[in-house]
C-alpha atoms as a PDB file:
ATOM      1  CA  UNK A   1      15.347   8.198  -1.424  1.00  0.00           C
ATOM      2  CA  UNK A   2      17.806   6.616  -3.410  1.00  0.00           C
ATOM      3  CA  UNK A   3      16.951   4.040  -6.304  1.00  0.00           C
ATOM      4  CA  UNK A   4      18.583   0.927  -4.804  1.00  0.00           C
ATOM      5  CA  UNK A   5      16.987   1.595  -1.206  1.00  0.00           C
ATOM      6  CA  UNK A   6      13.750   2.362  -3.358  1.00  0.00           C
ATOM      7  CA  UNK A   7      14.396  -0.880  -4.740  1.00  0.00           C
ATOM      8  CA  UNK A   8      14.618  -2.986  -1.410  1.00  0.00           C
ATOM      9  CA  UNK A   9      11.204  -0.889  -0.072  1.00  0.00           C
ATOM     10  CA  UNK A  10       9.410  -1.740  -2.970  1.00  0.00           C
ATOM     11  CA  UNK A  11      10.246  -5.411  -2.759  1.00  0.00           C
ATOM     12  CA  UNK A  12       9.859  -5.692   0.982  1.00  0.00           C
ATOM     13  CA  UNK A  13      13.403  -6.245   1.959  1.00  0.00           C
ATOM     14  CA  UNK A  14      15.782  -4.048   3.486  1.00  0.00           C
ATOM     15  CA  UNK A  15      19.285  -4.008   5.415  1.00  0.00           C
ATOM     16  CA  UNK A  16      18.106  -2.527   8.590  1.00  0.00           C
ATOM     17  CA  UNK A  17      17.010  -3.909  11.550  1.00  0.00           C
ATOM     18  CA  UNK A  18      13.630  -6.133  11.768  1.00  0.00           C
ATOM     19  CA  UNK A  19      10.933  -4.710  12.447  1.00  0.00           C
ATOM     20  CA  UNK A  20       6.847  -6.045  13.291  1.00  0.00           C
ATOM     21  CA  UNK A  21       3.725  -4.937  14.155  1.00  0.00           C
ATOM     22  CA  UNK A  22       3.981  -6.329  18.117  1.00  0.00           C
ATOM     23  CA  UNK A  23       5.942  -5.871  20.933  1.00  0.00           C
ATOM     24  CA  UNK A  24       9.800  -4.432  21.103  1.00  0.00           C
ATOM     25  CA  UNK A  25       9.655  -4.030  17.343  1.00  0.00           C
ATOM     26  CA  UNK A  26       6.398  -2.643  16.959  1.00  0.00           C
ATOM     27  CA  UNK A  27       5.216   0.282  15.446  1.00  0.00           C
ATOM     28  CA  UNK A  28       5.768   2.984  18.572  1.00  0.00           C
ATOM     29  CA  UNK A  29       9.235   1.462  18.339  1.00  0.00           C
ATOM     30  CA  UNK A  30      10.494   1.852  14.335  1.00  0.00           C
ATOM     31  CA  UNK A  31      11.850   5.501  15.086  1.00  0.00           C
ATOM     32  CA  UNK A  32      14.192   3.676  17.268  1.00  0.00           C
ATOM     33  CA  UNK A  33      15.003   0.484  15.783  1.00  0.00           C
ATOM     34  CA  UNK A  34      17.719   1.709  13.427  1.00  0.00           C
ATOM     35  CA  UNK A  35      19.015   5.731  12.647  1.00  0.00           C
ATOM     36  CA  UNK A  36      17.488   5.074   9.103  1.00  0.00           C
ATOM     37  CA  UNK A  37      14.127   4.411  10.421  1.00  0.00           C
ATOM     38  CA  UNK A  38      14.154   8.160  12.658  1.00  0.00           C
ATOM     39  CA  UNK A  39      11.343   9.371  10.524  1.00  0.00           C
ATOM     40  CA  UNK A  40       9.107   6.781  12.153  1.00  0.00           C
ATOM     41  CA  UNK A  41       9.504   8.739  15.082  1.00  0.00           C
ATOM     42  CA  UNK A  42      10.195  12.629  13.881  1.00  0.00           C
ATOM     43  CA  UNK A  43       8.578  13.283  10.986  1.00  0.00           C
ATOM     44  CA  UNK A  44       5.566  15.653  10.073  1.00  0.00           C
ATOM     45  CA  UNK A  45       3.989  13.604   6.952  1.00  0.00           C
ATOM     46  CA  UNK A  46       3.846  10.364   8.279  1.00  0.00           C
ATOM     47  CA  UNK A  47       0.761   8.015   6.730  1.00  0.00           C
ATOM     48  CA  UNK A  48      -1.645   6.210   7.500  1.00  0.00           C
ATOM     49  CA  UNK A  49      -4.108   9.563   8.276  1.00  0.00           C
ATOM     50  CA  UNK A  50      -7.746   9.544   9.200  1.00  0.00           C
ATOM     51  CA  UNK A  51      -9.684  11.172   6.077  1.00  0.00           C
ATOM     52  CA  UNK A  52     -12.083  13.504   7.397  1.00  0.00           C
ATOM     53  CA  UNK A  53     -12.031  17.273   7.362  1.00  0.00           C
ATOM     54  CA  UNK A  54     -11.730  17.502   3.598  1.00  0.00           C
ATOM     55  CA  UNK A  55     -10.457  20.546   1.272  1.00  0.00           C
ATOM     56  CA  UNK A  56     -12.984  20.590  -1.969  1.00  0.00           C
ATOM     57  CA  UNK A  57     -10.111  21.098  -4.998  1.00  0.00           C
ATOM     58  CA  UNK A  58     -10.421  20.339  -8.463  1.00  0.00           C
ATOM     59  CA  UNK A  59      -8.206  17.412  -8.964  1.00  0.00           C
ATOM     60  CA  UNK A  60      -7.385  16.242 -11.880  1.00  0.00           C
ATOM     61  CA  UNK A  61      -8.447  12.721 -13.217  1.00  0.00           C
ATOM     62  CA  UNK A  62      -5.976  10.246 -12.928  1.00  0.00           C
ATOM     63  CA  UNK A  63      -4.986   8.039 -15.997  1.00  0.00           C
ATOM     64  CA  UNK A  64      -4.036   4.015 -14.871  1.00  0.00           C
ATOM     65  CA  UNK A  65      -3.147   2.508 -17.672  1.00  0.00           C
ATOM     66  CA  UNK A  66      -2.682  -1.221 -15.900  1.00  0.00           C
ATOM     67  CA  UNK A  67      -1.704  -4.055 -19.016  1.00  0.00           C
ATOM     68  CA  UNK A  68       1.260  -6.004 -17.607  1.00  0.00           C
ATOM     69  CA  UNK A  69       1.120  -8.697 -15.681  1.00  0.00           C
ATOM     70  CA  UNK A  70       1.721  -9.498 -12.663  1.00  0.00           C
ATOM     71  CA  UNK A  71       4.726 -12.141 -12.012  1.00  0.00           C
ATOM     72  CA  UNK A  72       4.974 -13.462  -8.241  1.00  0.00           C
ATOM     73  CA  UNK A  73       3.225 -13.283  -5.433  1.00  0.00           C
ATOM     74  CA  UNK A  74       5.583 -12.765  -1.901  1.00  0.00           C
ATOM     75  CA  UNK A  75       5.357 -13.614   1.386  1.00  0.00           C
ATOM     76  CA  UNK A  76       7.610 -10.678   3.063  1.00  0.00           C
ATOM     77  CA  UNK A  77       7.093 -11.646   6.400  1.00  0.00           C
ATOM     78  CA  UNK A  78       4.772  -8.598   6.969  1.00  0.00           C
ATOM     79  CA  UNK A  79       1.938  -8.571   4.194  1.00  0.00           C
ATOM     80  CA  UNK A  80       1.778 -10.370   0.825  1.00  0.00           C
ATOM     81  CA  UNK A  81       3.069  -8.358  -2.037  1.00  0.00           C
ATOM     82  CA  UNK A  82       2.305  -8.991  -5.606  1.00  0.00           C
ATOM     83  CA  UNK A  83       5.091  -7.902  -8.524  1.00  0.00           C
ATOM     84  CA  UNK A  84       4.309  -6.690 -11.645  1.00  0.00           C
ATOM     85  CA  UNK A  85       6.432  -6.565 -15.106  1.00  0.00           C
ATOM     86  CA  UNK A  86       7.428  -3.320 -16.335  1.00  0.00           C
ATOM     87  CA  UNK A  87       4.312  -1.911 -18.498  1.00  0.00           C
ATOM     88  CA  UNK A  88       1.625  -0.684 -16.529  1.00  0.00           C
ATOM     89  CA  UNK A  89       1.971   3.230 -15.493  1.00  0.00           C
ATOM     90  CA  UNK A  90      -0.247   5.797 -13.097  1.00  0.00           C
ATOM     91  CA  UNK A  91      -0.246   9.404 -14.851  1.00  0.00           C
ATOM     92  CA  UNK A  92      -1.591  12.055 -12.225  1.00  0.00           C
ATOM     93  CA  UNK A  93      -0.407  16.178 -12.521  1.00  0.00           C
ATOM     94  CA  UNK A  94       1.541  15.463 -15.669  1.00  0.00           C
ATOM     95  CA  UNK A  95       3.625  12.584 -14.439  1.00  0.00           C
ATOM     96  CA  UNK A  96       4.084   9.258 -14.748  1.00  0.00           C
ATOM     97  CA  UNK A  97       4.739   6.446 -12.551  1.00  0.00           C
ATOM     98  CA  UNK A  98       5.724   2.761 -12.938  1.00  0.00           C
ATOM     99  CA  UNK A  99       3.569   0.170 -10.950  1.00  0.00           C
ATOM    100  CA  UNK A 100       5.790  -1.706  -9.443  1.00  0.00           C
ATOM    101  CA  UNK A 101       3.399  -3.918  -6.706  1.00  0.00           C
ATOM    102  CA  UNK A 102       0.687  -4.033  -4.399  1.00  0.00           C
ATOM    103  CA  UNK A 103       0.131  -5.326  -1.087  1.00  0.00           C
ATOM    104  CA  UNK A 104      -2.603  -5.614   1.449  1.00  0.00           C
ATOM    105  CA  UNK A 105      -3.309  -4.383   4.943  1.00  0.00           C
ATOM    106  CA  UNK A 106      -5.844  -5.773   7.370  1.00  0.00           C
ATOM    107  CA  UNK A 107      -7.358  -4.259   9.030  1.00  0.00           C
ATOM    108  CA  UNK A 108      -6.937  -1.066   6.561  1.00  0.00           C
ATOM    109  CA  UNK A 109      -4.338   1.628   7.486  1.00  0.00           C
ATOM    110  CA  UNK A 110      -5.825   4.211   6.347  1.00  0.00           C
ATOM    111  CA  UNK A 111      -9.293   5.738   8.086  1.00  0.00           C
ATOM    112  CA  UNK A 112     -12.231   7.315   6.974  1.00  0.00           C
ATOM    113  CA  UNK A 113     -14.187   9.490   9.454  1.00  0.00           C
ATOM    114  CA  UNK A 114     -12.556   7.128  12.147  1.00  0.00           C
ATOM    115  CA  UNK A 115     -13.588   4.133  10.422  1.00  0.00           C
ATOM    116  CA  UNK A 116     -11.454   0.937   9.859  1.00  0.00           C
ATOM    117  CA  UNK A 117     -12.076  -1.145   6.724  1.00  0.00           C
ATOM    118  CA  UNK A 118     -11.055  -4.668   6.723  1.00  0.00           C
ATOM    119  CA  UNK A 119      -8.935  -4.740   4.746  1.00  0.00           C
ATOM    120  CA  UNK A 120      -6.738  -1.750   2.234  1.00  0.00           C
ATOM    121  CA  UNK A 121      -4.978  -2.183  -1.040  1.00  0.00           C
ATOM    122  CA  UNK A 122      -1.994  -0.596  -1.759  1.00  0.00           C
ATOM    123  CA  UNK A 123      -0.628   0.123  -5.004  1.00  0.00           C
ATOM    124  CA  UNK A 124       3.282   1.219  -5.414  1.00  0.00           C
ATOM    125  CA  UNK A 125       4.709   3.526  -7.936  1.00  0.00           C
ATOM    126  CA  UNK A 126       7.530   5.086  -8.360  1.00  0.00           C
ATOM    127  CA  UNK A 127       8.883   7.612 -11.453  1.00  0.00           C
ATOM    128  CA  UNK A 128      12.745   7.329 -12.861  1.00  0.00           C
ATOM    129  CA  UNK A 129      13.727   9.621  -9.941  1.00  0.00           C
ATOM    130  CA  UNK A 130      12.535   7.015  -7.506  1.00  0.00           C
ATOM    131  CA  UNK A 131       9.854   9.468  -6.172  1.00  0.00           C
ATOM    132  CA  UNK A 132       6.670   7.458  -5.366  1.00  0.00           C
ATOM    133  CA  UNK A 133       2.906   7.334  -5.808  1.00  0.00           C
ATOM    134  CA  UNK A 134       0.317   4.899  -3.983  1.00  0.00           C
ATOM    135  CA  UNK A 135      -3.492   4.583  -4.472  1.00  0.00           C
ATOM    136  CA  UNK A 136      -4.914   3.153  -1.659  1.00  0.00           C
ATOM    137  CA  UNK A 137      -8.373   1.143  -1.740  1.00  0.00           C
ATOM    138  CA  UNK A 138     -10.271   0.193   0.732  1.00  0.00           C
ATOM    139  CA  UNK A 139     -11.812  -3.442   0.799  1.00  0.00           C
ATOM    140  CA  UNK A 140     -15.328  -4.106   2.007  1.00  0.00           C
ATOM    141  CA  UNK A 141     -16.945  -7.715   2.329  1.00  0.00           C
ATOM    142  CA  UNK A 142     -18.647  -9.022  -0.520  1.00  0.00           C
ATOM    143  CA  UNK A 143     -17.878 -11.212  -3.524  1.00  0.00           C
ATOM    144  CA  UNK A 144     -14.410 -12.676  -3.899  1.00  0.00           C
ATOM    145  CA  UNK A 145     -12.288 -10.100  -5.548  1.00  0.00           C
ATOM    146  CA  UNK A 146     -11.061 -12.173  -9.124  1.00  0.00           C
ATOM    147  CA  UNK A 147      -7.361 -10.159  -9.142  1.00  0.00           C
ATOM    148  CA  UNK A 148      -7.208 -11.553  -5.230  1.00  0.00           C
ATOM    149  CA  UNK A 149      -8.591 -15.001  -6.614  1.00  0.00           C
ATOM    150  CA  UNK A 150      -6.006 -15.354  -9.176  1.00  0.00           C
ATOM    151  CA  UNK A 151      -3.114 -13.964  -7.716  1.00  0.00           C
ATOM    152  CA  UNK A 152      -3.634 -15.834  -4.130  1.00  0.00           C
ATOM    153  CA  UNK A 153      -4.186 -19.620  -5.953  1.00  0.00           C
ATOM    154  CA  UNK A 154      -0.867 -20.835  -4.247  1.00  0.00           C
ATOM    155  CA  UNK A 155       0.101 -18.999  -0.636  1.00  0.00           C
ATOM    156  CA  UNK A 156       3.541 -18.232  -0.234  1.00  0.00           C
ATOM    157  CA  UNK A 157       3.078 -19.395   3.472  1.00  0.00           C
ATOM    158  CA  UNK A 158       6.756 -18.606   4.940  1.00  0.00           C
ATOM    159  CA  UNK A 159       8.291 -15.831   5.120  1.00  0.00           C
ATOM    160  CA  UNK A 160      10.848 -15.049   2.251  1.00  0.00           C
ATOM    161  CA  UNK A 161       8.931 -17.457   0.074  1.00  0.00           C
ATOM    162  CA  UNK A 162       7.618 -16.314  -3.577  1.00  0.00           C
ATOM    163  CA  UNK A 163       5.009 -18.203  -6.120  1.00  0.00           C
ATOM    164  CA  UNK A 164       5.400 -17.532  -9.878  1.00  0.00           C
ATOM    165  CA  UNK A 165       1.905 -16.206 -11.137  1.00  0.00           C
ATOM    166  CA  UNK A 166       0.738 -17.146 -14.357  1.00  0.00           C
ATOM    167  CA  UNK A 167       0.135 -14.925 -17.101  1.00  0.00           C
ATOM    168  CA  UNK A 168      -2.964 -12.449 -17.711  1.00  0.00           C
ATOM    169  CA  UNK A 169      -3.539 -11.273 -13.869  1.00  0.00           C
ATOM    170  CA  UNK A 170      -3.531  -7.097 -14.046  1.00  0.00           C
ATOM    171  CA  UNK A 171      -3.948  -4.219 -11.440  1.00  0.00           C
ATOM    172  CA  UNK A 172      -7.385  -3.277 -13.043  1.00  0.00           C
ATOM    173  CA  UNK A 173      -9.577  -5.457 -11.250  1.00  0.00           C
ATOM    174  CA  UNK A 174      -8.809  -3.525  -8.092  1.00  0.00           C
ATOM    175  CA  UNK A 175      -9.743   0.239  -8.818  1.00  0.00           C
ATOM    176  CA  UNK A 176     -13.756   0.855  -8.057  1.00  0.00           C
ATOM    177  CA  UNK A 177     -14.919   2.124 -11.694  1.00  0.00           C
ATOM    178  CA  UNK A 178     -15.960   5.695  -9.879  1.00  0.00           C
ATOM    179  CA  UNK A 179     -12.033   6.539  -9.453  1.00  0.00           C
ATOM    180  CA  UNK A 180     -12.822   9.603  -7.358  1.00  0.00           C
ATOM    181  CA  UNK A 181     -10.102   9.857  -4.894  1.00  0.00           C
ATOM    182  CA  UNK A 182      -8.584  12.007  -1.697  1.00  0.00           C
ATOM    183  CA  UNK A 183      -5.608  13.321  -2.410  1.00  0.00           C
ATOM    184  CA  UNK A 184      -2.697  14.263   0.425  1.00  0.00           C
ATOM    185  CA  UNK A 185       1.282  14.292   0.668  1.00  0.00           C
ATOM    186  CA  UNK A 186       2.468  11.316   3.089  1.00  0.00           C
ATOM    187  CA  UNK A 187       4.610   8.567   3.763  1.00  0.00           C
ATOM    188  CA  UNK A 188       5.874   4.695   3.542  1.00  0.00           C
ATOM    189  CA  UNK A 189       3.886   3.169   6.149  1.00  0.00           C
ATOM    190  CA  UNK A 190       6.284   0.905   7.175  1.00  0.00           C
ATOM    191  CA  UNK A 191      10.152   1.576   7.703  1.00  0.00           C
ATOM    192  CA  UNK A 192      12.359   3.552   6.810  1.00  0.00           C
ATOM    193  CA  UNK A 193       8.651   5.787   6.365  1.00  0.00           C
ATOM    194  CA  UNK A 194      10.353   8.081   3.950  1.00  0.00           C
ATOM    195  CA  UNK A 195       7.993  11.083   2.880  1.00  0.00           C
ATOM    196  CA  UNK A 196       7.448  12.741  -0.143  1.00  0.00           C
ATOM    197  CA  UNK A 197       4.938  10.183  -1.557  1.00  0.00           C
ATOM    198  CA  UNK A 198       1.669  10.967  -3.266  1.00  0.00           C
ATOM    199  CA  UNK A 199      -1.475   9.466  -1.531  1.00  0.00           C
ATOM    200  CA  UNK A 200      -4.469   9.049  -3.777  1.00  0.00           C
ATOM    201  CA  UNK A 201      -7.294   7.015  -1.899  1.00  0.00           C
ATOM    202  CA  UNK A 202     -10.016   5.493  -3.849  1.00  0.00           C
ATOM    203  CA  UNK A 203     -13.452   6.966  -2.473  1.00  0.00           C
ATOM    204  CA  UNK A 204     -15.253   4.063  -2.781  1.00  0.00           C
ATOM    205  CA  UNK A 205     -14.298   0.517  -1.683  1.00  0.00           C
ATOM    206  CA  UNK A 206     -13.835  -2.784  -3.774  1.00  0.00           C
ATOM    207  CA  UNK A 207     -15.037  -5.991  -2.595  1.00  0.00           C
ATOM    208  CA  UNK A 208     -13.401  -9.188  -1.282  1.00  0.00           C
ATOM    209  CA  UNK A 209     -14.898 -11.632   0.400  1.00  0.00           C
ATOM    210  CA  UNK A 210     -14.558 -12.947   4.100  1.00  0.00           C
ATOM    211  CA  UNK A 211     -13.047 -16.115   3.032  1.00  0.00           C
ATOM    212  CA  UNK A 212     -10.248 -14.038   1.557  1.00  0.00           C
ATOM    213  CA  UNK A 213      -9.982 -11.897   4.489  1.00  0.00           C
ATOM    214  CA  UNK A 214      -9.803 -14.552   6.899  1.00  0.00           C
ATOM    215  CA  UNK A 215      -6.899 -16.579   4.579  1.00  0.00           C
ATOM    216  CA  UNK A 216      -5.118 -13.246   4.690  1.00  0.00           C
ATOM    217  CA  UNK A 217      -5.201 -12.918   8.293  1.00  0.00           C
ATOM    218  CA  UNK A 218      -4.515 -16.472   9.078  1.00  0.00           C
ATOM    219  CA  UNK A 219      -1.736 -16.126   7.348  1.00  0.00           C
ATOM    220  CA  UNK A 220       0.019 -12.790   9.343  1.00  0.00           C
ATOM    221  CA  UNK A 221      -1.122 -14.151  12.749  1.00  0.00           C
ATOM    222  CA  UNK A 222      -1.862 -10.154  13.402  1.00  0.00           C
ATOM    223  CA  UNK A 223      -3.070  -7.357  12.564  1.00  0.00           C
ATOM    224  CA  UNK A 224      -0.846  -5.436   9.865  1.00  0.00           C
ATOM    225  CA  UNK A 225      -1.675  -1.809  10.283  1.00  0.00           C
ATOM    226  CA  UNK A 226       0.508   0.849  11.693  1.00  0.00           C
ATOM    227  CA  UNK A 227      -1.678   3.066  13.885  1.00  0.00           C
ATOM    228  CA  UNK A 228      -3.001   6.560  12.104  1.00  0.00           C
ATOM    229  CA  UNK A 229      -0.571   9.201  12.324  1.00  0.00           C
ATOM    230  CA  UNK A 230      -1.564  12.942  12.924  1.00  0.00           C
ATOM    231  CA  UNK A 231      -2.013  15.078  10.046  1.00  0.00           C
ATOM    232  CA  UNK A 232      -0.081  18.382  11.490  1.00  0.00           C
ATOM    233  CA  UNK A 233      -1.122  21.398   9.499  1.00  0.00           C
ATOM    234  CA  UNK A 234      -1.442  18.179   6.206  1.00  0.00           C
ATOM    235  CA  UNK A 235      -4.810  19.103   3.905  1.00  0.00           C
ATOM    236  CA  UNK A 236      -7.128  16.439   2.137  1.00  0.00           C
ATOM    237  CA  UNK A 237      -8.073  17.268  -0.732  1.00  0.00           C
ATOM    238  CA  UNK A 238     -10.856  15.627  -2.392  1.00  0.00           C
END
């Protein structure tokens, strides 16, 4: 992928056409919605997966090293996406990645042993090259999560809208302290659902609570998941 489209994905925004989560520009439909988007349709690495049917591997231990802050807080029209200042890095297999954001799902995209979480994380990397790296954590109901507490004070409620964030909110407060992880090779999982990017999903899931779930939701007015995707002859490793 080249930078300046990396650029646009990571922000949200693209020059293609529109796309949603219902109807004529729903997920069965991105392969068709623009030639850019044909991976949607055709590819063979396409995320979200169901995790089940794991390959034991020694991984390695990932290194997050999460101090900048986070700056605004978007409303993209299809999730809400928090930016972060340059600063804080993922190092996993001997290279490093940028954090650029993260963004939420509900219910979660991503399925483990057919189950649906609430609600899934996702947290966007990408190297110099522009090749990317996401950690995925799924979100359980319980306490109010305090990086989703800070970061969520003032709603961007339309789309295209963004609220400067205050200093001192981090990425840290959303990876479980047990980082164990599955590991697999997938996909954006929105458009243009360019592959090559390195899946890590967090084993066990952080907490959030309803209230936060529900403000989410009321919010997107539906569900912002794109259905599982099958795995091919994909491992995951864990």
């Amino acid at each position: 992928m080249q930078m300046s489209m990396l650029v646009l994905v990571l922000l949200g925004f693209g020059d293609g056409a529109p796309w949603g989560y219902e109807g004529e520009k729903g997920p069965e439909h991105w392969g068709h919605l623009n030639p850019e988007y044909i991976l949607c349709a055709e590819g063979h690495n396409q995320s979200p997966i169901d995790l089940s049917a794991f390959i034991e591997a020694d991984l390695p231990q990932i290194e997050m090293n999460y101090t900048s802050d986070a700056v605004a807080v978007v409303n993209n029209g299809h999730t809400l996406q928090v930016n972060f200042g340059p600063g804080s890095s993922l190092t996993f297999m001997g290279q490093t990645f940028a954090l650029k954001q993260f963004h939420v799902h509900a219910p979660s995209e991503n399925t483990l042993a057919g189950k649906h979480f609430p609600m899934e994380v996702h947290l966007v990397h990408a190297d110099e090259q522009g090749q990317l790296a996401v950690i995925g954590v799924f979100l359980e109901p319980g306490e109010a999560n305090p990086v989703l507490s800070a970061a969520w004070q003032n709603l961007p409620k339309a789309a295209g809208e963004n609220v400067a964030l205050s200093p001192g909110i981090t990425a840290s407060g959303l990876i479980p302290a047990d980082a164990d992880y599955f590991y697999f090779n997938g996909s954006l999982t929105t458009p243009p659902c360019s592959e090559g990017v390195r899946w890590l999903v967090m084993k066990k899931p952080m907490a959030t609570s309803q209230a936060q779930i529900e403000a989410f939701k009321a919010l997107m007015h539906h569900a912002t998941n794109r259905p599982v995707q099958p795995r091919n002859a994909r491992q995951v490793l864990q």
